[in-house]
Structure formats: structure tokens, C-alpha cells
PDB file of N, CA and C in Angstrom:
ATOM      1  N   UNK A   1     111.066  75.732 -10.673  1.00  0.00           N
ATOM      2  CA  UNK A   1     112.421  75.888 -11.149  1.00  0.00           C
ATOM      3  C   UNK A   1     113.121  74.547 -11.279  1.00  0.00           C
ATOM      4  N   UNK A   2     112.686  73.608 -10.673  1.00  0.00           N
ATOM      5  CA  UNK A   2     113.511  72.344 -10.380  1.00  0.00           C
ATOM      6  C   UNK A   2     112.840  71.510 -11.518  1.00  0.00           C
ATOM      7  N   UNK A   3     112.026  71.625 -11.948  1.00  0.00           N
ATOM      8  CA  UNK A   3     111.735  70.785 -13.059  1.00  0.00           C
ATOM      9  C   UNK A   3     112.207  71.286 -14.749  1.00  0.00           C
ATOM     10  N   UNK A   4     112.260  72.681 -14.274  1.00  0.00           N
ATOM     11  CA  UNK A   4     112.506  73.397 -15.663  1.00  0.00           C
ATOM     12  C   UNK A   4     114.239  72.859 -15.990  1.00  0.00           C
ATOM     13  N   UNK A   5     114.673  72.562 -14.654  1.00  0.00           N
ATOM     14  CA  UNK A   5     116.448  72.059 -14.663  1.00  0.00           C
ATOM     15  C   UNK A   5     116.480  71.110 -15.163  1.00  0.00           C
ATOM     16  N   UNK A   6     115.507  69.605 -14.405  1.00  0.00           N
ATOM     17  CA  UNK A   6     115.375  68.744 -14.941  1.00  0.00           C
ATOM     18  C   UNK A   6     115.378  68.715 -16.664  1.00  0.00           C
ATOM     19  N   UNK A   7     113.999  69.365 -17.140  1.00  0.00           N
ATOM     20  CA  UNK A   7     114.139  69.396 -18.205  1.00  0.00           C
ATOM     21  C   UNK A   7     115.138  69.463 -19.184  1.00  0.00           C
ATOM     22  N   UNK A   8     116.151  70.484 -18.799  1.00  0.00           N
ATOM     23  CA  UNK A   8     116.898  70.686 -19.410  1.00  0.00           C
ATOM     24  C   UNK A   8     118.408  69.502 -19.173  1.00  0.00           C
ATOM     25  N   UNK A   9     118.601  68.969 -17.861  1.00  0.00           N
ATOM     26  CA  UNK A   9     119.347  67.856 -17.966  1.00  0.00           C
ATOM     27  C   UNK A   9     118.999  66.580 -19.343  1.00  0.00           C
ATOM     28  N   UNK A  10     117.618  66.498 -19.248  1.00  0.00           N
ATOM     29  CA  UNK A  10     116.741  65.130 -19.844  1.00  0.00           C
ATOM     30  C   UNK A  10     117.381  65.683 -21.280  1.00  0.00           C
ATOM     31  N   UNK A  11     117.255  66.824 -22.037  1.00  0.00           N
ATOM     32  CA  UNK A  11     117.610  67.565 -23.019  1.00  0.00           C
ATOM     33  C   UNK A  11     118.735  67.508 -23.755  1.00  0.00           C
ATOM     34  N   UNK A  12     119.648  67.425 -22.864  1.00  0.00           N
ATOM     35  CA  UNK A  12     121.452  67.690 -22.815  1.00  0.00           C
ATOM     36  C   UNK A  12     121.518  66.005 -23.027  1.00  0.00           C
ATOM     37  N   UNK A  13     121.314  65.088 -21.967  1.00  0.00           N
ATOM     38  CA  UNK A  13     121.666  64.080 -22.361  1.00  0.00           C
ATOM     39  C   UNK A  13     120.827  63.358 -23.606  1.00  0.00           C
ATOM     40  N   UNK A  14     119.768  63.676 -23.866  1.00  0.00           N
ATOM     41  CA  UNK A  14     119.261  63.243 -25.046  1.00  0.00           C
ATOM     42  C   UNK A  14     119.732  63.487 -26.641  1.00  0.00           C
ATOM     43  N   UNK A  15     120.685  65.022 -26.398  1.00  0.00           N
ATOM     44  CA  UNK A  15     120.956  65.247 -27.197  1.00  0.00           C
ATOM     45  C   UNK A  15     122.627  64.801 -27.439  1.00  0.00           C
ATOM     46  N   UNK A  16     122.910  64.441 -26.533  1.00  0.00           N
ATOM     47  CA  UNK A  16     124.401  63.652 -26.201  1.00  0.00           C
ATOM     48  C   UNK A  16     124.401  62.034 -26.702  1.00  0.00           C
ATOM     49  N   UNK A  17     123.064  61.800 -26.756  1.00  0.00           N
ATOM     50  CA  UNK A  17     122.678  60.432 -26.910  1.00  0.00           C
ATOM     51  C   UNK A  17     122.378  60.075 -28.613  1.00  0.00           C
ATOM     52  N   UNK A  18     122.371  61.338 -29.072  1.00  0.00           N
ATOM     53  CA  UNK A  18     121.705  61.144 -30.353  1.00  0.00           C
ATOM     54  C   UNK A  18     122.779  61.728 -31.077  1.00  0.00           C
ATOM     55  N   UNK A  19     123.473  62.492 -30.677  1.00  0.00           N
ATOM     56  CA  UNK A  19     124.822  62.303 -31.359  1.00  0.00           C
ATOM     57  C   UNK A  19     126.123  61.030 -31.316  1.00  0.00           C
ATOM     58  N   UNK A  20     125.881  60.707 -30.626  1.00  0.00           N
ATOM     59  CA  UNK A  20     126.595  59.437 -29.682  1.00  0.00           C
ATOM     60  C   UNK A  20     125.752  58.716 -31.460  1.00  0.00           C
ATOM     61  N   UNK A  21     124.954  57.802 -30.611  1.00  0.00           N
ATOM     62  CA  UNK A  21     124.375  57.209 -32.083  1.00  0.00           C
ATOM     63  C   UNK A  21     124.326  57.202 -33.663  1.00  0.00           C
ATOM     64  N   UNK A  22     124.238  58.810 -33.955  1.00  0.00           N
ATOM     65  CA  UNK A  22     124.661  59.079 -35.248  1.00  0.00           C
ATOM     66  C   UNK A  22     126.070  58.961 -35.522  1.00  0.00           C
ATOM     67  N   UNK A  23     126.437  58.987 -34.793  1.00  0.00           N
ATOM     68  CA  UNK A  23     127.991  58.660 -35.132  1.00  0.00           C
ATOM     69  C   UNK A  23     128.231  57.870 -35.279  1.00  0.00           C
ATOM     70  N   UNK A  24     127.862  56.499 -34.580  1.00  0.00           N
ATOM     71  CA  UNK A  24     127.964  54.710 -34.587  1.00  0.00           C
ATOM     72  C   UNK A  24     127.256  54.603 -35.898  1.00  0.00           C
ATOM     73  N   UNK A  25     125.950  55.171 -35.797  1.00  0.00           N
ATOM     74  CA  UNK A  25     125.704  54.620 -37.346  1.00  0.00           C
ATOM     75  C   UNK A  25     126.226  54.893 -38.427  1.00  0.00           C
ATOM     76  N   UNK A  26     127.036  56.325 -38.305  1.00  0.00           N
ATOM     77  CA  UNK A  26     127.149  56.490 -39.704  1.00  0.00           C
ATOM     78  C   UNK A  26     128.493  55.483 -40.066  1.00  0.00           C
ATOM     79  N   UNK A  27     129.391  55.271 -39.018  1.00  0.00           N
ATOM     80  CA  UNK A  27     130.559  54.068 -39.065  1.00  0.00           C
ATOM     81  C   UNK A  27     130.143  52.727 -39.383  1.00  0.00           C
ATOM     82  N   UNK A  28     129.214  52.632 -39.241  1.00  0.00           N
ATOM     83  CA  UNK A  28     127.962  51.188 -39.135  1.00  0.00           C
ATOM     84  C   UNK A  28     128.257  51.012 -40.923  1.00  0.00           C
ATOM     85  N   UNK A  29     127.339  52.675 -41.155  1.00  0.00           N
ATOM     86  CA  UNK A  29     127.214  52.330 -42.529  1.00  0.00           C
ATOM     87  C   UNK A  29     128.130  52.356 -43.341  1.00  0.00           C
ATOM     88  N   UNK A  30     129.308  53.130 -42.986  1.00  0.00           N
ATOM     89  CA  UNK A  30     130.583  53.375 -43.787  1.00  0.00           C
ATOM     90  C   UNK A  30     131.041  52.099 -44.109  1.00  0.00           C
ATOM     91  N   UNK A  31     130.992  51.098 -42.984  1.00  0.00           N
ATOM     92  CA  UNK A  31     131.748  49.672 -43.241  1.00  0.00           C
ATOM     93  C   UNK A  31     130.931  48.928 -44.074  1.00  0.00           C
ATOM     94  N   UNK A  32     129.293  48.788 -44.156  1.00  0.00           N
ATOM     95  CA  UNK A  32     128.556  48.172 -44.735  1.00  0.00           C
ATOM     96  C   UNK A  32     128.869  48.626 -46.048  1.00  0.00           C
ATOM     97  N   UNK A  33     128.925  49.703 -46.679  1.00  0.00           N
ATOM     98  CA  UNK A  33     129.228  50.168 -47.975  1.00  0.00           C
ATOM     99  C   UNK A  33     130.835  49.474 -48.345  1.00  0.00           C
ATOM    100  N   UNK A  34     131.767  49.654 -47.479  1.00  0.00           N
ATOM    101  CA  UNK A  34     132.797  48.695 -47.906  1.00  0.00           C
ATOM    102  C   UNK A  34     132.184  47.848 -48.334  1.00  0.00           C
ATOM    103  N   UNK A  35     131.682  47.006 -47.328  1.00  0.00           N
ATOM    104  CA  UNK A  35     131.310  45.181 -47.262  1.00  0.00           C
ATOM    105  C   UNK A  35     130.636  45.202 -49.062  1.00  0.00           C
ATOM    106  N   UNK A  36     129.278  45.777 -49.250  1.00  0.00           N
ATOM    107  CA  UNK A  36     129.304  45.834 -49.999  1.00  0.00           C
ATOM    108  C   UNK A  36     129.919  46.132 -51.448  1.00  0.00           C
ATOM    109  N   UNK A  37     130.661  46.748 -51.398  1.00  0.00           N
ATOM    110  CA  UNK A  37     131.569  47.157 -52.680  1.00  0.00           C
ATOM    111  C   UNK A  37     132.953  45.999 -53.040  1.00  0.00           C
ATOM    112  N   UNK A  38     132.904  45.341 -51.770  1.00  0.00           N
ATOM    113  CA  UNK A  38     134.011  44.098 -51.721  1.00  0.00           C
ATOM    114  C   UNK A  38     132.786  42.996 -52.273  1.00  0.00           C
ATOM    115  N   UNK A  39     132.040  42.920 -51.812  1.00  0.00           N
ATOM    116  CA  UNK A  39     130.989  41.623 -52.567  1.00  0.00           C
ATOM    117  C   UNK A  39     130.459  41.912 -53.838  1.00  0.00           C
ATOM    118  N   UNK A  40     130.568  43.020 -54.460  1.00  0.00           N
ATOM    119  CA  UNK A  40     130.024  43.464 -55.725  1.00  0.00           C
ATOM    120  C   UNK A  40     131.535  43.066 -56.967  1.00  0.00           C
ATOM    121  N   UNK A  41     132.545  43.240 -56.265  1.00  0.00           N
ATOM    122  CA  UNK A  41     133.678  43.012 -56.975  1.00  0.00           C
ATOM    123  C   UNK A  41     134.401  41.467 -57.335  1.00  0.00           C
ATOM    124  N   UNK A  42     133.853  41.055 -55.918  1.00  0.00           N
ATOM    125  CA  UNK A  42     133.823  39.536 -55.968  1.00  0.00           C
ATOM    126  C   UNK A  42     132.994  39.001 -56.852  1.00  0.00           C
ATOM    127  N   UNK A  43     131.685  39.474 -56.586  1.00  0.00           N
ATOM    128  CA  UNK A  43     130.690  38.616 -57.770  1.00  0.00           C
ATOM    129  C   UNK A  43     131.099  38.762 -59.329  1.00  0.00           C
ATOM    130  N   UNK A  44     132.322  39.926 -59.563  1.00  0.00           N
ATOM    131  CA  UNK A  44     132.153  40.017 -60.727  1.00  0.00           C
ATOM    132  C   UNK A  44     133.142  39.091 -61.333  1.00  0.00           C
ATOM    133  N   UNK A  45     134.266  39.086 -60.215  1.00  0.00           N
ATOM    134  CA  UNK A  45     135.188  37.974 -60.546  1.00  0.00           C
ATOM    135  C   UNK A  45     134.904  36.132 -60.158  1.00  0.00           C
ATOM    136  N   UNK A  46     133.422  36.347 -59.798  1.00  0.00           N
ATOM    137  CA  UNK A  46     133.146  34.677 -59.634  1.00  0.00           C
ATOM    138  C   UNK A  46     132.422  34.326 -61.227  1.00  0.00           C
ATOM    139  N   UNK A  47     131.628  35.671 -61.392  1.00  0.00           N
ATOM    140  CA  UNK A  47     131.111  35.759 -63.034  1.00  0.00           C
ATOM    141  C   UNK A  47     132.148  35.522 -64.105  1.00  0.00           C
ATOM    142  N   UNK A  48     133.124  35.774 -63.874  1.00  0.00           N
ATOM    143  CA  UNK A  48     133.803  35.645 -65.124  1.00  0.00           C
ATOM    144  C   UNK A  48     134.818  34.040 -65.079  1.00  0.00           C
ATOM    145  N   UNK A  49     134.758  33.548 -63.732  1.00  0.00           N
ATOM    146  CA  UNK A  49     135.441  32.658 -63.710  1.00  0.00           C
ATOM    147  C   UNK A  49     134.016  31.279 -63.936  1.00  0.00           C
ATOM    148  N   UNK A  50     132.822  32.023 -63.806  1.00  0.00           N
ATOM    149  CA  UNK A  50     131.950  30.643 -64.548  1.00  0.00           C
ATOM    150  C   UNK A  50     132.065  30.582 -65.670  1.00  0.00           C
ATOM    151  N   UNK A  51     132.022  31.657 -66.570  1.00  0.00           N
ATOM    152  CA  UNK A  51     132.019  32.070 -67.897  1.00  0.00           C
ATOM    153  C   UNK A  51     132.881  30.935 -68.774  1.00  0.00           C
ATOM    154  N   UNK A  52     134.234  31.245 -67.588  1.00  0.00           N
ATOM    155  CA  UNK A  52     135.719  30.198 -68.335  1.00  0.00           C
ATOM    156  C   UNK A  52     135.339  28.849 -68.149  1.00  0.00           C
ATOM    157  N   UNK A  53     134.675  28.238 -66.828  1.00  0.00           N
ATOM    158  CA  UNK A  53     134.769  26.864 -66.196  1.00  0.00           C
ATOM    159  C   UNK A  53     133.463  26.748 -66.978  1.00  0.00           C
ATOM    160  N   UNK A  54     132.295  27.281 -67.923  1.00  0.00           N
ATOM    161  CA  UNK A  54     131.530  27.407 -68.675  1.00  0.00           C
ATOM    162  C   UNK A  54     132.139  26.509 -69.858  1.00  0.00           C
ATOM    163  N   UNK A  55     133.021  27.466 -70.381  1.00  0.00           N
ATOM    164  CA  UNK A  55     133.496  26.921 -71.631  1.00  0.00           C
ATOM    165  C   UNK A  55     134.145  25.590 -71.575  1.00  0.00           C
ATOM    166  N   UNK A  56     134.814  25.014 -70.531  1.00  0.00           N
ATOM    167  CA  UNK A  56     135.931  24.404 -70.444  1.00  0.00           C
ATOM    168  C   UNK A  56     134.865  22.873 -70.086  1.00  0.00           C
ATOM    169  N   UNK A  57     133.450  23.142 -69.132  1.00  0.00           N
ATOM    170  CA  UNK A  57     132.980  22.069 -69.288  1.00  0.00           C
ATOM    171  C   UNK A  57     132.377  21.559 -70.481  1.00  0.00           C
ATOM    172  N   UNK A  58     131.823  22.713 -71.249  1.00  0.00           N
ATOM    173  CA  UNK A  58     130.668  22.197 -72.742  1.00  0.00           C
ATOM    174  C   UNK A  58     131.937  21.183 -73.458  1.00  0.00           C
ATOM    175  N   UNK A  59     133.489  21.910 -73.606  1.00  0.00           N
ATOM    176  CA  UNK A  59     134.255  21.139 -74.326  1.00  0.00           C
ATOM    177  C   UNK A  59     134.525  19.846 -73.845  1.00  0.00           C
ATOM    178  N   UNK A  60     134.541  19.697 -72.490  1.00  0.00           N
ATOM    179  CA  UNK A  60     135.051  17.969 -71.760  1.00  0.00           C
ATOM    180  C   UNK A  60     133.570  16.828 -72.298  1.00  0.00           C
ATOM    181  N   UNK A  61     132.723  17.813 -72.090  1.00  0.00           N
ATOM    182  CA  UNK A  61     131.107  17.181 -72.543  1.00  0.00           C
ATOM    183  C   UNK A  61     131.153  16.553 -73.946  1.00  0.00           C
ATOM    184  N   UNK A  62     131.885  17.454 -75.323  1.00  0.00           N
ATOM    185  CA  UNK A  62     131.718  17.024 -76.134  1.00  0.00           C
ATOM    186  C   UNK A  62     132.923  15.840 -76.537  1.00  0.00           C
ATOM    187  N   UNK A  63     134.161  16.178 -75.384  1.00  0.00           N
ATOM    188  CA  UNK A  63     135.197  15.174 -75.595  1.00  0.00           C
ATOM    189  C   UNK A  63     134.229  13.721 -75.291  1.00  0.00           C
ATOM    190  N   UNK A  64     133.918  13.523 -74.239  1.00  0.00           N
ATOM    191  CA  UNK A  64     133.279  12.807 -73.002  1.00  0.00           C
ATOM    192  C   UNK A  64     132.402  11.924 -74.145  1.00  0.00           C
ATOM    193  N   UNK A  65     131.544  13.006 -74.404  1.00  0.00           N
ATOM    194  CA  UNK A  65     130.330  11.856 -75.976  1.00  0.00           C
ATOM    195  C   UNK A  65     130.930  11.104 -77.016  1.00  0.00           C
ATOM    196  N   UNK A  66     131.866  11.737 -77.726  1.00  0.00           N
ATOM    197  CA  UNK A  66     132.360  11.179 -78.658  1.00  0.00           C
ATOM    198  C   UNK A  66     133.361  10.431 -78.322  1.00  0.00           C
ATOM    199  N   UNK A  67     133.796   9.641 -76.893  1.00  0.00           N
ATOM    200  CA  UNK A  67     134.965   8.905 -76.728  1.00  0.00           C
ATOM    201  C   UNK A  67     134.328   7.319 -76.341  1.00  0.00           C
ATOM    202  N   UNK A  68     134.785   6.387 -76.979  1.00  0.00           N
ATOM    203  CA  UNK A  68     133.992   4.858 -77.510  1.00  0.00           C
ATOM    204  C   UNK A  68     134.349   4.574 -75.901  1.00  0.00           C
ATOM    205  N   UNK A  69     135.356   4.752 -75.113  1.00  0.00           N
ATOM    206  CA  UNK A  69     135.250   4.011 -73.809  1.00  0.00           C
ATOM    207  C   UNK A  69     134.221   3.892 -73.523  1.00  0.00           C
ATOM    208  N   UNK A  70     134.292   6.062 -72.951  1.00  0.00           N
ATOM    209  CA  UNK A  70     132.968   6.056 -72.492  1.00  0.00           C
ATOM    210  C   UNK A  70     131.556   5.999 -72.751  1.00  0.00           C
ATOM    211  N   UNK A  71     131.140   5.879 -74.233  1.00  0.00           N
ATOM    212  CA  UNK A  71     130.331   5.136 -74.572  1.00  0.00           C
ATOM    213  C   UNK A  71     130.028   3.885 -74.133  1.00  0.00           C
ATOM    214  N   UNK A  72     130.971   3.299 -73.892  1.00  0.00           N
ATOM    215  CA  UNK A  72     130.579   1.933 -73.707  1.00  0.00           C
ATOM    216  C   UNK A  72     130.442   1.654 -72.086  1.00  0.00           C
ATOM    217  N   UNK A  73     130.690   2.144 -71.406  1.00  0.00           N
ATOM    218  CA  UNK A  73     130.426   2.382 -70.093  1.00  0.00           C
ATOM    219  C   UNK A  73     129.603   2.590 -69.905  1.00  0.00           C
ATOM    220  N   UNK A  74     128.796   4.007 -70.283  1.00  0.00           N
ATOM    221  CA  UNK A  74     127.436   4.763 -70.377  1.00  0.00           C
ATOM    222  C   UNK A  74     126.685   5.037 -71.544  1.00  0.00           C
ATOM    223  N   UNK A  75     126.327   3.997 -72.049  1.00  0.00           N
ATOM    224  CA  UNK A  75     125.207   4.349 -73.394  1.00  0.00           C
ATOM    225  C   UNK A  75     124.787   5.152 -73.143  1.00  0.00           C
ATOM    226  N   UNK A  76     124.198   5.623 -74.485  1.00  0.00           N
ATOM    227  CA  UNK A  76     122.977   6.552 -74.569  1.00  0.00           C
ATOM    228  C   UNK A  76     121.457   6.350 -73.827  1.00  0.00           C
ATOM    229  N   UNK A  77     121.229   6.696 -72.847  1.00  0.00           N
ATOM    230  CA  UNK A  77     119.637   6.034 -72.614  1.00  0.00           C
ATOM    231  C   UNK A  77     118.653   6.419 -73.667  1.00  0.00           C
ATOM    232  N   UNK A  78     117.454   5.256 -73.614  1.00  0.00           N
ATOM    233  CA  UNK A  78     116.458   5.115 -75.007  1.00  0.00           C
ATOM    234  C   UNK A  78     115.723   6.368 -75.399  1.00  0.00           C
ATOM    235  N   UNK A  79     115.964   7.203 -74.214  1.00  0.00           N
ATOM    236  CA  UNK A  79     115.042   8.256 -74.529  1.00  0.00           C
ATOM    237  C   UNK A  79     115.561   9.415 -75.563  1.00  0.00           C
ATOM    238  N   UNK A  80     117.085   9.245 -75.110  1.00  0.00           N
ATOM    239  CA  UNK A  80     117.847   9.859 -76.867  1.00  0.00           C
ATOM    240  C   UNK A  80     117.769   9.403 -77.728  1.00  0.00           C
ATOM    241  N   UNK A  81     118.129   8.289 -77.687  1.00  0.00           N
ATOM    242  CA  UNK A  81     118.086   7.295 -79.199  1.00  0.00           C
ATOM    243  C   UNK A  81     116.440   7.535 -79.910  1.00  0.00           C
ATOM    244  N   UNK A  82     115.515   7.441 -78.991  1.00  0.00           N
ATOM    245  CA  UNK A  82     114.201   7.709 -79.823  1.00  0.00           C
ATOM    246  C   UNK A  82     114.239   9.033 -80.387  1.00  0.00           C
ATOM    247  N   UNK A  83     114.303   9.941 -79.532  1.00  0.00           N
ATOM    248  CA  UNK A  83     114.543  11.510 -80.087  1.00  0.00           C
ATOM    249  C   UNK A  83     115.036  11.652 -81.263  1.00  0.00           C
ATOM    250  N   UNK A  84     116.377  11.065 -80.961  1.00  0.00           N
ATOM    251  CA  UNK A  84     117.214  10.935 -81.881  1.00  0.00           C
ATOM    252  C   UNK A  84     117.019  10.386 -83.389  1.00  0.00           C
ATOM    253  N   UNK A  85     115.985   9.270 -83.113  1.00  0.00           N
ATOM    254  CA  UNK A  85     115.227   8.686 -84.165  1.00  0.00           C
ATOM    255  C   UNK A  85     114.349   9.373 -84.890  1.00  0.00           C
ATOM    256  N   UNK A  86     113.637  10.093 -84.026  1.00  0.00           N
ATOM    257  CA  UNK A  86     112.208  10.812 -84.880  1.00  0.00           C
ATOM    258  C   UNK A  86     113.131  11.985 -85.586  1.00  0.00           C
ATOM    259  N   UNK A  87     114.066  12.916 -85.100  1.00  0.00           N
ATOM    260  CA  UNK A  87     114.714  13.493 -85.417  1.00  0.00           C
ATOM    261  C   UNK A  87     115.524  13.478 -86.780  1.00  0.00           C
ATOM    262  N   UNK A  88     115.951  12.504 -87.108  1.00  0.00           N
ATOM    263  CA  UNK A  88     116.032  11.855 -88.244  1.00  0.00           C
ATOM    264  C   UNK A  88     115.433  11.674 -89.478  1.00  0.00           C
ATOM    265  N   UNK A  89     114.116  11.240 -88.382  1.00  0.00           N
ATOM    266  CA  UNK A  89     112.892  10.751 -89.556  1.00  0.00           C
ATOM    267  C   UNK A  89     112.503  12.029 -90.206  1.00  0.00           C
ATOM    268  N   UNK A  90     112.335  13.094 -89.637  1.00  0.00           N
ATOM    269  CA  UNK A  90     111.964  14.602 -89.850  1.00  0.00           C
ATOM    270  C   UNK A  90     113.133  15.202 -90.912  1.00  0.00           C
ATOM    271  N   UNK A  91     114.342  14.688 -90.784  1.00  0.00           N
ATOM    272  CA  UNK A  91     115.439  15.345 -91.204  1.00  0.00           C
ATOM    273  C   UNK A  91     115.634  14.416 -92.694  1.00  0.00           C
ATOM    274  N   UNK A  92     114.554  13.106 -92.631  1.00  0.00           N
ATOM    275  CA  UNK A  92     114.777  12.375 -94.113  1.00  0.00           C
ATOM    276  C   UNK A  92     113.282  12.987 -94.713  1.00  0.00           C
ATOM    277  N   UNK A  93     112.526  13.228 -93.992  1.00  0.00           N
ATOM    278  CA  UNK A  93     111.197  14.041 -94.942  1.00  0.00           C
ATOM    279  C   UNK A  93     110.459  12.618 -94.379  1.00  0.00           C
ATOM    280  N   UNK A  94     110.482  11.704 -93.617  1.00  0.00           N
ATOM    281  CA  UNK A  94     109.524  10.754 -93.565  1.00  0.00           C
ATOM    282  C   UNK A  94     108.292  10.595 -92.615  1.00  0.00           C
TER     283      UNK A  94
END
């Protein structure tokens, strides 16, 4: 008889234990699904703000080339200018 009690203590609290737990987890996961749905919204607004800082660098790039200062500060290195050359040569038929 005394073990069949036991048993049934081991039972009760096991099953006290596993509700206990499912409960933490499912709060566990409730917040993780926030977390996630806050980082999914973020990424979309870091996406669109490369998109802009996208555009805004190609244009400083093309200011940047075509301005004689900085040309003259930073040439072209030879390895454009050759490119640049054969490129040419292709574009005169030679």
C-alpha cells in the first residue's frame, strides 16, 4: 500500500511539474515571437533605409569623379586608364 501512495505522490508532483513548465514555455515562446516580429520589422526598415543611403552614395560617387580637385588629389590608378584604353580601342573598331 505504501508504495502504491508513493506512486501516486511521484505522479501528482510530476504532473504539477509539467504543467508548471508548459506554462513557462509557452510565455518563453510568446515573447520570442514578439522578439521576432520586432526584428522582422526592423529589418524592413534598415532595408529601405540602404535602398535611400544606396542612391545617395552612387550620386556623391559620380559627383566625387567628375570634380578636377578631386581628381587631382586621387588620379585614376593605371589599371583604369588601361581598361579604359582597350575599351576604347574596341569602341573605335581597332
Amino acid at each position: 500500500m505504501e508504495t502504491v501512495l508513493k506512486a501516486d505522490i511521484f505522479f501528482f508532483i510530476a504532473s504539477v511539474a509539467i504543467i508548471i513548465l508548459t506554462l513557462l514555455f509557452s510565455v518563453l515562446l510568446f515573447y520570442l515571437i514578439l522578439a521576432g516580429r520586432i526584428l522582422y520589422k526592423l529589418a524592413a526598415r534598415l532595408k529601405s533605409g540602404f535602398r535611400e543611403s544606396e542612391e545617395f552614395i552612387s550620386e556623391l560617387k559620380e559627383r566625387l569623379e567628375n570634380n578636377p580637385v578631386f581628381n587631382f588629389f586621387f588620379p585614376s590608378s593605371r589599371k583604369r586608364q588601361r581598361s579604359n584604353a582597350k575599351d576604347d580601342s574596341i569602341k573605335r573598331g581597332n
